[in-house]
N, C-alpha and C. Protein backbone atom coordinates (compact mmCIF):
# COMPACT_ATOMS: atom_id res chain seq x y z
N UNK A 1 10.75 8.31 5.41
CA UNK A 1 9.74 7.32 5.71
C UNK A 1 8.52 7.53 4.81
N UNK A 2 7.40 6.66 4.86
CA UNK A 2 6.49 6.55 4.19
C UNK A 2 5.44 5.70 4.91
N UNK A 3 4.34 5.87 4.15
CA UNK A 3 2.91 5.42 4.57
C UNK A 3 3.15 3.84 4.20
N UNK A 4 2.37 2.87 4.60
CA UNK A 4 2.50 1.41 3.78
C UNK A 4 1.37 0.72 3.94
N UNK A 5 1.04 0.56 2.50
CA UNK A 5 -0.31 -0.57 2.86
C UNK A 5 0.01 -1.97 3.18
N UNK A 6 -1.31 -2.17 4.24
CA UNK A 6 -1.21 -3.96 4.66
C UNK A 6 -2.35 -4.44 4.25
N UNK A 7 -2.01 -5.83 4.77
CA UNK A 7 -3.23 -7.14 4.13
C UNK A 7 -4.73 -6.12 4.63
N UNK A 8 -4.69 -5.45 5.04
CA UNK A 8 -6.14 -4.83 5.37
C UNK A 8 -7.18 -4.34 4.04
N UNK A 9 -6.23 -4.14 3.08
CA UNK A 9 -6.74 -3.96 1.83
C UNK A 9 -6.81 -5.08 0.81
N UNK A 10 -5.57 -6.23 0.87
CA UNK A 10 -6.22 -7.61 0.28
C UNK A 10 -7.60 -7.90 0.15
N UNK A 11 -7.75 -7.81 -1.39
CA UNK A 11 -9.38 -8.20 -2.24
C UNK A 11 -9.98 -7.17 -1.87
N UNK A 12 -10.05 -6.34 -1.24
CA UNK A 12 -11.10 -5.61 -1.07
C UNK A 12 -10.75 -4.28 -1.81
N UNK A 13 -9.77 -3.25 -1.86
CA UNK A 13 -9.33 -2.20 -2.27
C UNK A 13 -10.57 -1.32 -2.48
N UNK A 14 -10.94 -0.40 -1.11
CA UNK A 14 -11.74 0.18 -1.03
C UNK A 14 -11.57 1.98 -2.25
N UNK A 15 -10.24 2.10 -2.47
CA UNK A 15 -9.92 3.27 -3.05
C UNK A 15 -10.16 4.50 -2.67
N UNK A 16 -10.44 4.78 -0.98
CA UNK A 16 -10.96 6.19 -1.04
C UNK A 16 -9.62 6.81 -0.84
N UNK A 17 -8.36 6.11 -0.63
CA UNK A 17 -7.54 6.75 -0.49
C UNK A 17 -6.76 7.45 -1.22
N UNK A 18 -6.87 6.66 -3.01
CA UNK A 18 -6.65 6.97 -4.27
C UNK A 18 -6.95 8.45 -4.51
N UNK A 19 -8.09 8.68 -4.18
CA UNK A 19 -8.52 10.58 -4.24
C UNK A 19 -8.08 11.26 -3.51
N UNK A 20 -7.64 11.22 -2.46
CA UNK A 20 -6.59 11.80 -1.22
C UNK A 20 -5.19 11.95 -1.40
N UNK A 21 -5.11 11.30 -1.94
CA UNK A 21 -3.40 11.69 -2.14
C UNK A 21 -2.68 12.76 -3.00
N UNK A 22 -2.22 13.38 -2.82
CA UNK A 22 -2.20 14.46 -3.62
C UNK A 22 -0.89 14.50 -4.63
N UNK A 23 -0.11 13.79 -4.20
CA UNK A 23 0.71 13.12 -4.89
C UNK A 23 1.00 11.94 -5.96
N UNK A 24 -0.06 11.70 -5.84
CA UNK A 24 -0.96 10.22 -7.07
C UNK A 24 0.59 8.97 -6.59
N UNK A 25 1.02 8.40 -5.52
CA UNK A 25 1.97 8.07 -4.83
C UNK A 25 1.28 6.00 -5.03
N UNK A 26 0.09 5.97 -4.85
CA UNK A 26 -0.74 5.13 -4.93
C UNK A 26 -1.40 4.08 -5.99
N UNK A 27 -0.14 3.36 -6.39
CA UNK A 27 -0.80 2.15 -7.81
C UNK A 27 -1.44 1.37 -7.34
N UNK A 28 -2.47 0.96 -7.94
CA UNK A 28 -3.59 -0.15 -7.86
C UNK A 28 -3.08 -1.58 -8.56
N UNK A 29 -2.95 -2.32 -7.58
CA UNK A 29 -2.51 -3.96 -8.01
C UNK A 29 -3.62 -4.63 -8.40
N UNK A 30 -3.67 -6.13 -9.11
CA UNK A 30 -5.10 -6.98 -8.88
C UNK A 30 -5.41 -7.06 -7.37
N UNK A 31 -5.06 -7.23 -6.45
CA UNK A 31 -5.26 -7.87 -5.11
C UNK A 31 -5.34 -6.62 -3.87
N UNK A 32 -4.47 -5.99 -4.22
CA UNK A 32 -4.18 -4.66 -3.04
C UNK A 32 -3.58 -3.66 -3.83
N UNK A 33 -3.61 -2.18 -3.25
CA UNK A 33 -3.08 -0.69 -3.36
C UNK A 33 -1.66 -0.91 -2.61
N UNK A 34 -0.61 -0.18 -3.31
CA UNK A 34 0.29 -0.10 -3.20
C UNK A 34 1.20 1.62 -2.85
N UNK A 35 1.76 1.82 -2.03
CA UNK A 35 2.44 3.06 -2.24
C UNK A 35 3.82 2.57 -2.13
N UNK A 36 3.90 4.13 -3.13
CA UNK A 36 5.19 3.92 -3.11
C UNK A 36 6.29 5.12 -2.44
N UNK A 37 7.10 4.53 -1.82
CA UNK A 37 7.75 5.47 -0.64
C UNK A 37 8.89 6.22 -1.03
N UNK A 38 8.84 6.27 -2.46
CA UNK A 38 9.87 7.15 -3.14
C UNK A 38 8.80 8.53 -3.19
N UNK A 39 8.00 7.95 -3.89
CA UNK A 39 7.05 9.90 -4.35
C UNK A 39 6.22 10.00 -2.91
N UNK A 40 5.98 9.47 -1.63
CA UNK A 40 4.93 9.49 -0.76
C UNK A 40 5.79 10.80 -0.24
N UNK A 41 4.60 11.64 0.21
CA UNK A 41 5.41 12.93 1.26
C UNK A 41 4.71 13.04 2.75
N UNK A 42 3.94 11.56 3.47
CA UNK A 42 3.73 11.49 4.67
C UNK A 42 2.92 12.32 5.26
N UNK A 43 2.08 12.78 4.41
CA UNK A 43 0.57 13.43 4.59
C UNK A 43 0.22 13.05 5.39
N UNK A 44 -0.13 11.52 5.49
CA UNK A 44 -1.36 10.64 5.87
C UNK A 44 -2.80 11.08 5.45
N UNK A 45 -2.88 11.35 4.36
CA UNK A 45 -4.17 12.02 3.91
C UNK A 45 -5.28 10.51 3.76
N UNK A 46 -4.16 9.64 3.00
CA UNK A 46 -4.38 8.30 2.80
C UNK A 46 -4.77 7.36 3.91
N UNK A 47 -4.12 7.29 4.97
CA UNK A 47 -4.40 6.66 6.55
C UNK A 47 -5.66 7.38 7.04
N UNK A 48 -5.95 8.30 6.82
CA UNK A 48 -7.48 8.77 7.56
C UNK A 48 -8.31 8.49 6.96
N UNK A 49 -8.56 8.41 5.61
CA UNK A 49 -9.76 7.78 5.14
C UNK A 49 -9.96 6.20 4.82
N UNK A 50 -9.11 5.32 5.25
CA UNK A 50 -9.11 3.91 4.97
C UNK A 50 -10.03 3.09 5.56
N UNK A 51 -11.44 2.96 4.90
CA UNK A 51 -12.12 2.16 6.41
C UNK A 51 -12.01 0.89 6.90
N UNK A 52 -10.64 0.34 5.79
CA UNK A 52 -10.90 -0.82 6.92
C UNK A 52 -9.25 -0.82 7.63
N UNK A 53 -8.65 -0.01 7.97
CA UNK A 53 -7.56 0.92 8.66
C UNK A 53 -6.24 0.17 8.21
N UNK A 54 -5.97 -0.29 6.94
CA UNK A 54 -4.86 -1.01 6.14
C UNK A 54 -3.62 -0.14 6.40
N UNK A 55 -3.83 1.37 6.18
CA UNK A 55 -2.55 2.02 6.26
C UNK A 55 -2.00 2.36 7.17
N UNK A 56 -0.65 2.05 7.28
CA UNK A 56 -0.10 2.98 8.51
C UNK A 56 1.16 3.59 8.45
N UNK A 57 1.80 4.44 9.30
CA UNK A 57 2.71 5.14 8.96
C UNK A 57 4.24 3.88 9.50
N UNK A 58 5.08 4.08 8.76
CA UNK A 58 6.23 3.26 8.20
C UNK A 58 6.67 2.95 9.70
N UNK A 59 6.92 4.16 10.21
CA UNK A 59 7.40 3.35 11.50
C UNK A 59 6.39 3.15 12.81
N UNK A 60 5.30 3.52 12.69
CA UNK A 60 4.64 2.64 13.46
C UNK A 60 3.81 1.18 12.68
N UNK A 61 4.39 0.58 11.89
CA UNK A 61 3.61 -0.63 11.29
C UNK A 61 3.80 -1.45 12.56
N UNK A 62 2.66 -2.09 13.02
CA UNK A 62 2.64 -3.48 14.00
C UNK A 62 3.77 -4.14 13.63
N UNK A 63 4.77 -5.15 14.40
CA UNK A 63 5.51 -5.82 14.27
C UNK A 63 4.59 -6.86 13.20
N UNK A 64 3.89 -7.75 13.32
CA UNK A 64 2.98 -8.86 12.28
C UNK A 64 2.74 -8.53 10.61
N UNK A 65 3.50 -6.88 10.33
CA UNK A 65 3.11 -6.62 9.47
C UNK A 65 4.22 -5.92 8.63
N UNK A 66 5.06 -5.95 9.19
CA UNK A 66 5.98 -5.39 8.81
C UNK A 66 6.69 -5.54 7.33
N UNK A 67 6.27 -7.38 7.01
CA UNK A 67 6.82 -7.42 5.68
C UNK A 67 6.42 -6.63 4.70
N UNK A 68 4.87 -5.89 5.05
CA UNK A 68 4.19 -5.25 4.06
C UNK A 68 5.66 -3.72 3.38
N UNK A 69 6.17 -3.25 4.45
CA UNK A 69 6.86 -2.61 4.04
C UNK A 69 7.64 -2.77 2.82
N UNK A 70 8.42 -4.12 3.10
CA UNK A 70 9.00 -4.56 1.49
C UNK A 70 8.00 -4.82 0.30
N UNK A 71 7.05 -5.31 0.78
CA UNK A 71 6.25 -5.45 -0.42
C UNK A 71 5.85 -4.62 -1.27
N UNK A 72 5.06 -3.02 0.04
CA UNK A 72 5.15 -1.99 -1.15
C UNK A 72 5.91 -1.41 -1.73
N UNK A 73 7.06 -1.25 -1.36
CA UNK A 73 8.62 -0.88 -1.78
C UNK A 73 8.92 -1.64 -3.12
N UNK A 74 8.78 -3.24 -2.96
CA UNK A 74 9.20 -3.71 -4.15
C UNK A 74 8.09 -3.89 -5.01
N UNK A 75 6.84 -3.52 -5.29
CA UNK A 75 5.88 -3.49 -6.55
C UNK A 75 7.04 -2.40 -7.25
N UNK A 76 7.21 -1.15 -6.73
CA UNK A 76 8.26 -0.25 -7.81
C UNK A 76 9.39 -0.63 -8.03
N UNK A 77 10.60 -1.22 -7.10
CA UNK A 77 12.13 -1.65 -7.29
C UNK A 77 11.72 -2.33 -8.45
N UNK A 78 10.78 -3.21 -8.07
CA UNK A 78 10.73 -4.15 -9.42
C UNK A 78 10.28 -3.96 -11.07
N UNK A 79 9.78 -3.14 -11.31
CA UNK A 79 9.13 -2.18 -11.67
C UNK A 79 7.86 -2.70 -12.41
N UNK A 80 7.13 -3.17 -10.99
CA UNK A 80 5.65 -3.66 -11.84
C UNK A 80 5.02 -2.78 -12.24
N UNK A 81 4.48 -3.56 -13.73
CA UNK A 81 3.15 -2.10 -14.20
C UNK A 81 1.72 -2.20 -13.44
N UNK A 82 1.16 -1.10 -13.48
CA UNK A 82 0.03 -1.15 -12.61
C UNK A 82 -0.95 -2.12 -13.10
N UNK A 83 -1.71 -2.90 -11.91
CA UNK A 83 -2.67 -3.91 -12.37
C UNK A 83 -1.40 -5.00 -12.08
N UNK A 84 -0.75 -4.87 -11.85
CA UNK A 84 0.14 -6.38 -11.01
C UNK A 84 0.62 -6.14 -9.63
N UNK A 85 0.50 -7.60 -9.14
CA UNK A 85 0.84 -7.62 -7.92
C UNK A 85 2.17 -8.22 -7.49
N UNK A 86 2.30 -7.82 -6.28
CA UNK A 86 3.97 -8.07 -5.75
C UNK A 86 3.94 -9.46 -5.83
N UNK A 87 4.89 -10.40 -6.07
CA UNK A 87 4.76 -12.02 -5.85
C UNK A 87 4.28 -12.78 -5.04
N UNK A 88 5.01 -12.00 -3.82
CA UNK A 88 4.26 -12.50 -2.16
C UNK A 88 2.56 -12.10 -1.90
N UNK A 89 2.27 -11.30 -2.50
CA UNK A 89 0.67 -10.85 -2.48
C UNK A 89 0.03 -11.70 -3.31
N UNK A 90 0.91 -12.51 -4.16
CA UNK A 90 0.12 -13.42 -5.24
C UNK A 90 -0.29 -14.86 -4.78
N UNK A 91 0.56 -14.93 -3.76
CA UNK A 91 0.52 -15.91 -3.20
C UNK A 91 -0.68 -15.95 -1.70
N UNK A 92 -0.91 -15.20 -1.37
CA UNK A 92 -1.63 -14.88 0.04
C UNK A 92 -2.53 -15.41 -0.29
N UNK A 93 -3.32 -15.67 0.61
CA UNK A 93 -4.58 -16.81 0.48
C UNK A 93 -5.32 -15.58 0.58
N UNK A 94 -6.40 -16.02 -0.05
CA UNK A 94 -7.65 -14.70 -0.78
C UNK A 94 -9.11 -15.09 0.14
C-alpha cells in the first residue's frame, strides 16, 4: 500500500510534504503532487505535515475519493515527466 494524494492539493500544492519524504516518492504536477506507490514506504511523514489534509493512507481513502488512487498510480504507469498532470486532473475544474 501507499500514501495518495487528493483534490485537497488541487492548485494549491502547499509542498511541505516534498521535504518530508525521505524517499523523494513525490513528483510535482502543474495542478497537484503526486506519489508514487511503487518507491512510497508508508512513513506517513507526508500525511502529517499537509495543512490542508490532502493525504491519506491507501486504505483508509474516503470512499468520494478513491479515484485519486488511480490517478496517482497512473501519473507513473504512464510515465509522465514531472510538471504534467494526470488527464483526469486536467480536466477538474480549478
Amino acid at each position: 500500500m501507499a500514501y495518495v494524494i487528493t483534490e485537497g492539493c488541487l492548485d494549491i500544492m502547499d509542498r511541505s510534504c516534498l521535504n518530508q519524504c525521505p524517499v523523494d516518492c513525490i513528483q510535482q504536477g502543474g495542478r497537484m503532487l503526486y506519489i508514487n506507490p511503487d518507491d512510497c514506504i508508508d512513513c506517513g511523514a507526508c500525511e502529517s505535515v499537509c495543512p490542508q489534509g490532502a493525504i491519506f493512507f491507501d486504505e483508509e481513502l474516503p470512499a468520494d475519493r478513491e479515484r485519486f488512487r488511480d490517478i496517482n498510480a497512473g501519473v507513473f504507469a504512464l510515465g509522465l515527466e514531472p510538471g504534467a498532470d494526470h488527464p483526469v486532473v486536467r480536466g477538474l475544474p480549478g
